[in-house]
C-alpha atoms as a PDB file:
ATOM      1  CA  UNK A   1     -20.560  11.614 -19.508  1.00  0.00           C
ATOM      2  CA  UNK A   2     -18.515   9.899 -16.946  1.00  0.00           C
ATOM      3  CA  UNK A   3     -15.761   8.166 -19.318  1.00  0.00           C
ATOM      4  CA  UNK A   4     -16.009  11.218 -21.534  1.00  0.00           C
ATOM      5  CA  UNK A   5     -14.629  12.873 -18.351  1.00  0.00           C
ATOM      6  CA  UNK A   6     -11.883  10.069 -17.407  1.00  0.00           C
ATOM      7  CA  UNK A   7     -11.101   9.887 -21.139  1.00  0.00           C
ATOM      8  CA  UNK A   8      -8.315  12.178 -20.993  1.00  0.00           C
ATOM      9  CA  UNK A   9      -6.933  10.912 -17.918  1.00  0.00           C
ATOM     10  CA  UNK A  10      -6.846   7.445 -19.489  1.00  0.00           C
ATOM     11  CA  UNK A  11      -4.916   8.916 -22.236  1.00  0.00           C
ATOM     12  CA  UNK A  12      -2.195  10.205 -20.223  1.00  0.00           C
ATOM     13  CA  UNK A  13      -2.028   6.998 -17.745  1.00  0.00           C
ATOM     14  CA  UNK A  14      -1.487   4.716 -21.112  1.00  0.00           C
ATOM     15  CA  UNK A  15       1.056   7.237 -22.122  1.00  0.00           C
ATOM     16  CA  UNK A  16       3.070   7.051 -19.350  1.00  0.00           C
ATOM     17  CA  UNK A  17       2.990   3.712 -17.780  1.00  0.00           C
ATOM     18  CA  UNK A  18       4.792   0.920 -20.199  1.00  0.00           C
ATOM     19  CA  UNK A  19       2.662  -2.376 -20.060  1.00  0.00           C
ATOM     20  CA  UNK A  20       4.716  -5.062 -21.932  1.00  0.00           C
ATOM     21  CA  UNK A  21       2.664  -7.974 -20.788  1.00  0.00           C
ATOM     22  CA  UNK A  22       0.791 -10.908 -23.047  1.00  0.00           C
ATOM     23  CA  UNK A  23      -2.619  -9.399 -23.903  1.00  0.00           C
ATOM     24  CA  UNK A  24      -1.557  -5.641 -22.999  1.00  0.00           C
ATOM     25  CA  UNK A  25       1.926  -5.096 -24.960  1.00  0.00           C
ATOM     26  CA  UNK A  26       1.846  -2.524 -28.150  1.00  0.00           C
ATOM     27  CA  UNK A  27       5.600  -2.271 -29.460  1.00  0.00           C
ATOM     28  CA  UNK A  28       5.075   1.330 -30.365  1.00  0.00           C
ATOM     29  CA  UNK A  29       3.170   1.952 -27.040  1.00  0.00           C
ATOM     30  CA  UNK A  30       5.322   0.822 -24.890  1.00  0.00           C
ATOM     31  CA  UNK A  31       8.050   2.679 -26.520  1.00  0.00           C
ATOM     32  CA  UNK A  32       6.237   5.759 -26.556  1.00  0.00           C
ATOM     33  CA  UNK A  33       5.607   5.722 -22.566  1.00  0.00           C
ATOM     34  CA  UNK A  34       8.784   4.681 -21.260  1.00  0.00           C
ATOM     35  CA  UNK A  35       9.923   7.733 -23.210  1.00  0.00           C
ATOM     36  CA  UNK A  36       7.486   9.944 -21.183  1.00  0.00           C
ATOM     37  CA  UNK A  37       7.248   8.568 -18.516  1.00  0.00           C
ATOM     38  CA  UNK A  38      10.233  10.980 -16.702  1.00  0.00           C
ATOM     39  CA  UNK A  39       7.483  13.841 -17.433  1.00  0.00           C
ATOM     40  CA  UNK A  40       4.841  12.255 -15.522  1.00  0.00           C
ATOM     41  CA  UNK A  41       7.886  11.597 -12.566  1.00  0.00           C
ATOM     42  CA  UNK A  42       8.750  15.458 -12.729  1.00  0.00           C
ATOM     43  CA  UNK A  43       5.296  16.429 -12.616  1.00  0.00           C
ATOM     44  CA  UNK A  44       4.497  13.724  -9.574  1.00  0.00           C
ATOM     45  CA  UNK A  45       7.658  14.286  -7.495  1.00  0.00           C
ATOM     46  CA  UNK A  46       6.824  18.390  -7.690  1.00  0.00           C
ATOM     47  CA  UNK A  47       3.192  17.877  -7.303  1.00  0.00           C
ATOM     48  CA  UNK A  48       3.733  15.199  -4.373  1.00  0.00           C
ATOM     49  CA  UNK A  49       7.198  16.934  -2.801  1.00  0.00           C
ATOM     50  CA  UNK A  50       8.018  19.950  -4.185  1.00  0.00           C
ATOM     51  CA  UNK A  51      11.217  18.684  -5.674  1.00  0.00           C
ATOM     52  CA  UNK A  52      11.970  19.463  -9.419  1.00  0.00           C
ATOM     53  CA  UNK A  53      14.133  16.706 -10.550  1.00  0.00           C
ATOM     54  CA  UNK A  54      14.788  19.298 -13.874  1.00  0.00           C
ATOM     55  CA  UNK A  55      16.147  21.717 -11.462  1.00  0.00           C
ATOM     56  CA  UNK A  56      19.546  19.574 -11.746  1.00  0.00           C
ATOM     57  CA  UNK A  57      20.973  16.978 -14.281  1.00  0.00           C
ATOM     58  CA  UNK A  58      19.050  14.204 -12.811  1.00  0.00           C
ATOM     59  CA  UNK A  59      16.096  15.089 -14.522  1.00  0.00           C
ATOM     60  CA  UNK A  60      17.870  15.169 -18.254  1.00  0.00           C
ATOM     61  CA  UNK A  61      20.542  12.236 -17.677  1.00  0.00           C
ATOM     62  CA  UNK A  62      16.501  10.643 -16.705  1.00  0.00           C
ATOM     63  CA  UNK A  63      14.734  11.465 -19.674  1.00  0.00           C
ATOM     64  CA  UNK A  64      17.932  10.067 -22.096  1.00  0.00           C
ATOM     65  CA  UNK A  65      18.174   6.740 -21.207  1.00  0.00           C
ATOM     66  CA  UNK A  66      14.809   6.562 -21.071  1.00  0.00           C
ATOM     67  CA  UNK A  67      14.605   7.757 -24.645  1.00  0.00           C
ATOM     68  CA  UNK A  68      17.486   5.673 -25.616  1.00  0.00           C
ATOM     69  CA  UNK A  69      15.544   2.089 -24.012  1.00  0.00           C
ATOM     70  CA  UNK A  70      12.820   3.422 -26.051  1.00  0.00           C
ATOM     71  CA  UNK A  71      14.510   3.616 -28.904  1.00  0.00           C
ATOM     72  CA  UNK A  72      16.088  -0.031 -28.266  1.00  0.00           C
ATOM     73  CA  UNK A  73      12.215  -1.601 -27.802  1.00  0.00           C
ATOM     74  CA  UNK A  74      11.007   0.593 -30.968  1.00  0.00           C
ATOM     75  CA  UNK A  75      13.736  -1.369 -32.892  1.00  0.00           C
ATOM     76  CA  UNK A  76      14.558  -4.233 -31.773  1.00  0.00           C
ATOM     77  CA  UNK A  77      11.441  -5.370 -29.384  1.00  0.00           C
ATOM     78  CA  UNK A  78       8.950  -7.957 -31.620  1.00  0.00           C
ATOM     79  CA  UNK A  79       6.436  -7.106 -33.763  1.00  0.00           C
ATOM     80  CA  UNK A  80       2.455  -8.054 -33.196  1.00  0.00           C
ATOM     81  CA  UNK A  81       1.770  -9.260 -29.838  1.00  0.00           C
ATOM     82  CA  UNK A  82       5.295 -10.280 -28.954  1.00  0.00           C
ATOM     83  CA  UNK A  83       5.953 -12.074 -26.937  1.00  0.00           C
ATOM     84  CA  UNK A  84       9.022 -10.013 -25.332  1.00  0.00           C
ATOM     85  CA  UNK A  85      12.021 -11.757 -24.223  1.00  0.00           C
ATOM     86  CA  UNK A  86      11.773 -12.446 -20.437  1.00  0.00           C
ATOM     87  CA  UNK A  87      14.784 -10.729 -19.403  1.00  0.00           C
ATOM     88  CA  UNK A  88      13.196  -7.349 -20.739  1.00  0.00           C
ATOM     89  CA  UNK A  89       9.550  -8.170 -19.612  1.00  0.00           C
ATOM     90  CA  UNK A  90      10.680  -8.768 -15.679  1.00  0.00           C
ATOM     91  CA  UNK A  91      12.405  -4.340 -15.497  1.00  0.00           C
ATOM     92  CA  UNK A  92       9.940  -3.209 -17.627  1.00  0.00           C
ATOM     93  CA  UNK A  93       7.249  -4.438 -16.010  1.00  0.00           C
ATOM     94  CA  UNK A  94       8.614  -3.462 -12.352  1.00  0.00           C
ATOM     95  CA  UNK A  95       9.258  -0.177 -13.738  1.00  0.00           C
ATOM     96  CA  UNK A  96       5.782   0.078 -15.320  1.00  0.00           C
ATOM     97  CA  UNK A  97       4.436  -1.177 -11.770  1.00  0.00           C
ATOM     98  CA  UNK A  98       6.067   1.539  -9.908  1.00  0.00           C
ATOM     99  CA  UNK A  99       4.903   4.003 -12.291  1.00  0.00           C
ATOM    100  CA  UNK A 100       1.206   2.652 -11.804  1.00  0.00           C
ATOM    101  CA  UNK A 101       2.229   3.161  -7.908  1.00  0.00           C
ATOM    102  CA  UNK A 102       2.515   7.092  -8.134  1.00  0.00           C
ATOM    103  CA  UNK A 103      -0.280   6.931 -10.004  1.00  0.00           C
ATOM    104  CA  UNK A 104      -2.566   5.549  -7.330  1.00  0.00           C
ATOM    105  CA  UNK A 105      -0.578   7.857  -5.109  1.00  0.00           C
ATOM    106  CA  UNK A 106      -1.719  11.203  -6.949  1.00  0.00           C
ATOM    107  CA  UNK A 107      -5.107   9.978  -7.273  1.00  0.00           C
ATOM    108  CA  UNK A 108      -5.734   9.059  -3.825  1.00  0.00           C
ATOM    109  CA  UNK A 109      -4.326  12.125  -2.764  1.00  0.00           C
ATOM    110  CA  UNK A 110      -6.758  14.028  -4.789  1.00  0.00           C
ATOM    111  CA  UNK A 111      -9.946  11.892  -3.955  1.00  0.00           C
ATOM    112  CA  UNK A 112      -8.623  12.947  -0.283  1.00  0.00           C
ATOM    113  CA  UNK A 113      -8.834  16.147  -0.792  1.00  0.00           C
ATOM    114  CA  UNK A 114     -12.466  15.898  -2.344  1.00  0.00           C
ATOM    115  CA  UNK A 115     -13.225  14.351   0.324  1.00  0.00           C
ATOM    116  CA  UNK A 116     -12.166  16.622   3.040  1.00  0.00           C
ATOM    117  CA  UNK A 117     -13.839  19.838   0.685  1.00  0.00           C
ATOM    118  CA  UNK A 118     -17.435  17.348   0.236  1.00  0.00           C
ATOM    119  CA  UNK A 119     -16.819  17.177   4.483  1.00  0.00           C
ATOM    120  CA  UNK A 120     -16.581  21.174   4.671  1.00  0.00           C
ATOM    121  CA  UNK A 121     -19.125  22.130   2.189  1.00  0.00           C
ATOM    122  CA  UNK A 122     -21.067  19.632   4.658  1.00  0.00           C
ATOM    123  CA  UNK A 123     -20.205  19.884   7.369  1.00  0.00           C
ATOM    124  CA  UNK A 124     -19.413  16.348   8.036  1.00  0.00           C
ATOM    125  CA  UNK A 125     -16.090  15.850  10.506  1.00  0.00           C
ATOM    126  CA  UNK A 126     -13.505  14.045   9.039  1.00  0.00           C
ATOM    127  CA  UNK A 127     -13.536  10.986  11.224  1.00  0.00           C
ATOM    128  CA  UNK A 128     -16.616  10.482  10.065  1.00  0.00           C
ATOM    129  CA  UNK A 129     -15.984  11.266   6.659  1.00  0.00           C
ATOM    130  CA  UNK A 130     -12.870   8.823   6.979  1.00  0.00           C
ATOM    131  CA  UNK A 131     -14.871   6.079   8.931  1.00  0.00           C
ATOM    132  CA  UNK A 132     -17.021   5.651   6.343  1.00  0.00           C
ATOM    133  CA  UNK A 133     -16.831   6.773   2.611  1.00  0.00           C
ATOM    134  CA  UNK A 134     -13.014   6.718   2.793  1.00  0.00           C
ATOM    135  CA  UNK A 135     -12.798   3.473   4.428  1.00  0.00           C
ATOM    136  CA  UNK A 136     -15.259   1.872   2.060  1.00  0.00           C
ATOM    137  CA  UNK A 137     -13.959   3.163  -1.061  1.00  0.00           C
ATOM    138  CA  UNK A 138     -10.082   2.149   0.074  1.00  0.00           C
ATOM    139  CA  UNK A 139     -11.540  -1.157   1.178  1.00  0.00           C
ATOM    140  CA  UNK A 140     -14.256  -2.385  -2.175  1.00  0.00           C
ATOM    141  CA  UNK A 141     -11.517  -3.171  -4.313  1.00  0.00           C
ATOM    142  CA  UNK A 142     -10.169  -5.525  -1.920  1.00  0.00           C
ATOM    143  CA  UNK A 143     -13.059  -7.128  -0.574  1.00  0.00           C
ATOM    144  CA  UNK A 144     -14.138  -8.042  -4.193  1.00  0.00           C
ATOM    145  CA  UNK A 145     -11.109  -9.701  -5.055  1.00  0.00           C
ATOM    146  CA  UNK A 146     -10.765 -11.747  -1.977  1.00  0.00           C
ATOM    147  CA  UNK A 147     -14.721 -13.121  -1.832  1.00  0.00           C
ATOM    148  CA  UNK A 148     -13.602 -13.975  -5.961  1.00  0.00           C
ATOM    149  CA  UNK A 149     -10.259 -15.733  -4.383  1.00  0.00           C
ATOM    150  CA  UNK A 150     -12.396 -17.370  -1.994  1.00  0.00           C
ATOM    151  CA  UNK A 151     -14.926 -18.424  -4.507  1.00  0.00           C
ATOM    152  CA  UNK A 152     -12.467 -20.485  -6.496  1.00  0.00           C
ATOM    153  CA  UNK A 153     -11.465 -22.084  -3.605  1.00  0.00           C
ATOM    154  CA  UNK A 154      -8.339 -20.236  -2.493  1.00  0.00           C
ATOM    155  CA  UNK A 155      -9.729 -19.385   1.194  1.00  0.00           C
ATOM    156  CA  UNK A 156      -5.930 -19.799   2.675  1.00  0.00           C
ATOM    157  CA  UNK A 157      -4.962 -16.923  -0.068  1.00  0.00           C
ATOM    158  CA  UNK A 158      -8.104 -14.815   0.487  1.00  0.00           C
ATOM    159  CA  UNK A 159      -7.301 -14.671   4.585  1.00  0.00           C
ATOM    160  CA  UNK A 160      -3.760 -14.214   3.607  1.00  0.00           C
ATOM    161  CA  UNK A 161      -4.827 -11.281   1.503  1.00  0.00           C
ATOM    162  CA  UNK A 162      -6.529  -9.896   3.903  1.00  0.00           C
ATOM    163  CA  UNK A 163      -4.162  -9.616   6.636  1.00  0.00           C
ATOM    164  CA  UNK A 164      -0.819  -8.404   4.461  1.00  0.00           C
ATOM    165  CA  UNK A 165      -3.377  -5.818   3.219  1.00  0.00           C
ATOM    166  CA  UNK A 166      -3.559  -4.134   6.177  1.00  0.00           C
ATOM    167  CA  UNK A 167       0.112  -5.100   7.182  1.00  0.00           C
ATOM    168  CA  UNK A 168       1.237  -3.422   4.152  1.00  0.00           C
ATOM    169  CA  UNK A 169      -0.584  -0.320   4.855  1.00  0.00           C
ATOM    170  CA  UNK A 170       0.458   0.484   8.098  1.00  0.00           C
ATOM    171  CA  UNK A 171       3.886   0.009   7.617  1.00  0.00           C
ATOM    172  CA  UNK A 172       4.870   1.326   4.443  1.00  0.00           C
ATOM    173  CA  UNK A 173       1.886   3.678   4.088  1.00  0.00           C
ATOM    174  CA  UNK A 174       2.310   5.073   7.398  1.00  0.00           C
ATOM    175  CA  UNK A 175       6.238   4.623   6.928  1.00  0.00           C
ATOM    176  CA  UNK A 176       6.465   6.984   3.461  1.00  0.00           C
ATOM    177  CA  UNK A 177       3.431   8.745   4.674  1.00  0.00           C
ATOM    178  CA  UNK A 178       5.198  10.280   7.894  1.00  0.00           C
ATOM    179  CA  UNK A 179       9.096  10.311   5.667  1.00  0.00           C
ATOM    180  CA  UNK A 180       7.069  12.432   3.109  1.00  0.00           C
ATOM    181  CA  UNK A 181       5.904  14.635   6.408  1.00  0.00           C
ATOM    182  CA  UNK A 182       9.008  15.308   7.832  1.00  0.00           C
ATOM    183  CA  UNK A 183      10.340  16.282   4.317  1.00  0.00           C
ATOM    184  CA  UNK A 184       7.893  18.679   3.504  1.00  0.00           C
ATOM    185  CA  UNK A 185       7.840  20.148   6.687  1.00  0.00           C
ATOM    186  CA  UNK A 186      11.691  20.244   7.493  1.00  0.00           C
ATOM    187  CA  UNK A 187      10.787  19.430  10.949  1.00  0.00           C
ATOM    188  CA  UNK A 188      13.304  16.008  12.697  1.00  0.00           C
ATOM    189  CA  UNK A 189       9.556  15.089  14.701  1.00  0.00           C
ATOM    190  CA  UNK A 190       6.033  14.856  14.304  1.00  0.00           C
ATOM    191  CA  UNK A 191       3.531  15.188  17.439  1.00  0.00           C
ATOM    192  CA  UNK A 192       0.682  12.554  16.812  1.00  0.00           C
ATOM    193  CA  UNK A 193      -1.949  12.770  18.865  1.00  0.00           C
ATOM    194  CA  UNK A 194      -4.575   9.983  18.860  1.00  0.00           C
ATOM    195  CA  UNK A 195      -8.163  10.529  19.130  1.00  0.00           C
ATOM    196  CA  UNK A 196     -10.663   8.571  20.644  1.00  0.00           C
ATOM    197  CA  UNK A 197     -12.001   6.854  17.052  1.00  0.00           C
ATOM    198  CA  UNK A 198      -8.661   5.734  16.767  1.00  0.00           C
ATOM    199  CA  UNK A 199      -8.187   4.571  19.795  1.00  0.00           C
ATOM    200  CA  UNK A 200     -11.152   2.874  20.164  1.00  0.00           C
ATOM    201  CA  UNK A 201     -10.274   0.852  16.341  1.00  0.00           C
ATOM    202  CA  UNK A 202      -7.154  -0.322  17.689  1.00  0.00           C
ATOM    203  CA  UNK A 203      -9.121  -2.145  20.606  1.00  0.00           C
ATOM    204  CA  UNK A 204     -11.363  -3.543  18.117  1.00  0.00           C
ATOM    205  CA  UNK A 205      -8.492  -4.780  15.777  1.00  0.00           C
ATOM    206  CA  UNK A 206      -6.985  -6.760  18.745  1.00  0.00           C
ATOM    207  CA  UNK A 207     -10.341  -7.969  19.641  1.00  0.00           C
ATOM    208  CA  UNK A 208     -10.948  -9.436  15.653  1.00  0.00           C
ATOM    209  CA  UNK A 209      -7.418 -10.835  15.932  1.00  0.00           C
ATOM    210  CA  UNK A 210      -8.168 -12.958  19.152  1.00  0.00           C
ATOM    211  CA  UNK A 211     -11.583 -13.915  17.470  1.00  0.00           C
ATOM    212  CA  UNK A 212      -9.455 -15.106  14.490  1.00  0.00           C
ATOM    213  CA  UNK A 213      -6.763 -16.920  16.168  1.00  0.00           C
ATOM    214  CA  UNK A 214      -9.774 -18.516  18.710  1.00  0.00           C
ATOM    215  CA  UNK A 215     -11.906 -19.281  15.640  1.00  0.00           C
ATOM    216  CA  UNK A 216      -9.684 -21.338  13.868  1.00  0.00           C
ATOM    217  CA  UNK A 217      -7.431 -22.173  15.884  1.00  0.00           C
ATOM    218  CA  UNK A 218      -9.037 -23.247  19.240  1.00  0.00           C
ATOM    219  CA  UNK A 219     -13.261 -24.134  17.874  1.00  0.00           C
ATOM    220  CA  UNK A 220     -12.088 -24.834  13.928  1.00  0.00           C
ATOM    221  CA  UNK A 221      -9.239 -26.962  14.408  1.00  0.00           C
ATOM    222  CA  UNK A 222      -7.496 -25.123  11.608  1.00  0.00           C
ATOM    223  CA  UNK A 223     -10.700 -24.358   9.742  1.00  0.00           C
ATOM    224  CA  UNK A 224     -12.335 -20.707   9.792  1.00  0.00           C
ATOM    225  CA  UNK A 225     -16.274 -21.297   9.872  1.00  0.00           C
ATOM    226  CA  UNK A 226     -18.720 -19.058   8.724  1.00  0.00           C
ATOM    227  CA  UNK A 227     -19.925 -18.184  12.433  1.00  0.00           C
ATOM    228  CA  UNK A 228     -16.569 -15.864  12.423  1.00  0.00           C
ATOM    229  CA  UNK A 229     -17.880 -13.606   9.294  1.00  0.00           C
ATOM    230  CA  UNK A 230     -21.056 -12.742  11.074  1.00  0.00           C
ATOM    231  CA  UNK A 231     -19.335 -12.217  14.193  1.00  0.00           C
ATOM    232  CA  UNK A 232     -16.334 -10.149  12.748  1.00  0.00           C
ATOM    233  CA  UNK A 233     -19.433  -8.238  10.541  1.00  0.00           C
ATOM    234  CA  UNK A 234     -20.969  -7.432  13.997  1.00  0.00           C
ATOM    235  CA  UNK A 235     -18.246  -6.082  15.267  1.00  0.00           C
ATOM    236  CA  UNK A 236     -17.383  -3.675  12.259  1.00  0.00           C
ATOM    237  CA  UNK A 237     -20.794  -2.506  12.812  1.00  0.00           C
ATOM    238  CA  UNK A 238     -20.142  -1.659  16.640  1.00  0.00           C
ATOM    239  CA  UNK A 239     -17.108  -0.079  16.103  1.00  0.00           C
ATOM    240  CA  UNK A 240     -18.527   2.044  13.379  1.00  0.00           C
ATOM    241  CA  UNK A 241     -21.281   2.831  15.719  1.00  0.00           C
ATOM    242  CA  UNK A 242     -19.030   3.531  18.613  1.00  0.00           C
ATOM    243  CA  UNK A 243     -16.501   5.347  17.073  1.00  0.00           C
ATOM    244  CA  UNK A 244     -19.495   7.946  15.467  1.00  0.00           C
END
């Protein structure tokens, strides 16, 4: 019932996002969604910031040289399963990466907003709701790719993971997040208020970072033991606890 539900979705995503790489690329398919894929940008960009990039020349001059590159990899792009010439698989791929980009973008907006009616209908705050079922589902993805990383021995890229993860969120997240604010809103400043929760995971992020650094740095020698993952476990628990 479930994929008969995401069936459609998965439709449109394949039609819009070009995948050109070894194992993914369809000549035809990739044509076909680089030509689309300016449709799915009008309907994100309105959807996400209420501009309508049809509403001037943009939009059109977009959606021909799109269809013209399309036309180019429809002709002259191998047959089979390629391979593609590297100097068209490095833009085509970046492109197809941003495109996959809005698309987690729109999604995660809407699972947001699911999340804050599931919090009404009941009647569960949305610090909580955020503390825990938001935070978890953000979070799953990358906690089973890093314990895999680590698995195969890569610890120095699993902790390395883990910390530009976060990086990466707070400054571009929280960078477009507030640029998208201050668009929508026409307003030059935003008042942020922080509430105790928040306040109280900042302490607790400065406190894991000490444990870190004194971990490996000052008991390990260089070397992260496994006494730091049940401490740093413990004190995700207290600051869940505390922040509820």
């Amino acid at each position: 019932l479930l994929l008969s539900v995401e069936l459609p979705f998965t439709i449109i995503r394949k039609l819009t996002n070009p995948v050109p790489c070894d194992g993914y690329y369809c000549r035809p398919l990739v044509a076909i969604s680089f030509a689309i894929s300016p449709f799915w940008l009008w309907l994100y960009f309105l959807d996400q910031f209420g501009v309508d990039i049809f509403a001037t020349s943009i939009g059109y001059i977009l959606s021909a040289v799109h269809g013209v590159i399309a036309l180019c990899v429809l002709r002259h792009a191998p047959d089979g399963d390629g391979p593609l010439d590297f100097s068209a698989v490095v833009p085509l791929t970046l492109y197809g990466f941003c495109i996959a980009a809005t698309w987690l973008d729109s999604i995660a907006d809407k699972l947001v907003e699911l999340l804050v009616l599931f919090g009404i209908l009941l009647r569960i705050p949305n610090t909580i709701m955020g503390l825990t079922v938001l935070a978890f589902g953000n979070s799953l993805q990358d906690l089973i790719a890093n314990v895999s990383i680590s698995k195969k021995g890569l610890s120095t890229m699993a902790v390395t993971a883990c910390l530009a993860g976060p990086i990466f969120n707070l400054c571009i997240g929280m960078g477009m997040g507030f640029w998208a604010l201050l668009k929508s809103t026409g307003k030059n400043e935003i008042e942020v208020k922080f509430p105790t929760n928040l306040k109280t995971g900042f302490y607790f992020t400065i406190a894991n970072m000490i444990l870190l650094v004194f971990s490996g740095v000052v008991i390990g020698n260089g070397t992260i033991g496994r006494g730091y993952g049940y401490v740093a476990c413990g004190l995700y628990v207290v600051y869940v606890v505390t922040s509820l």
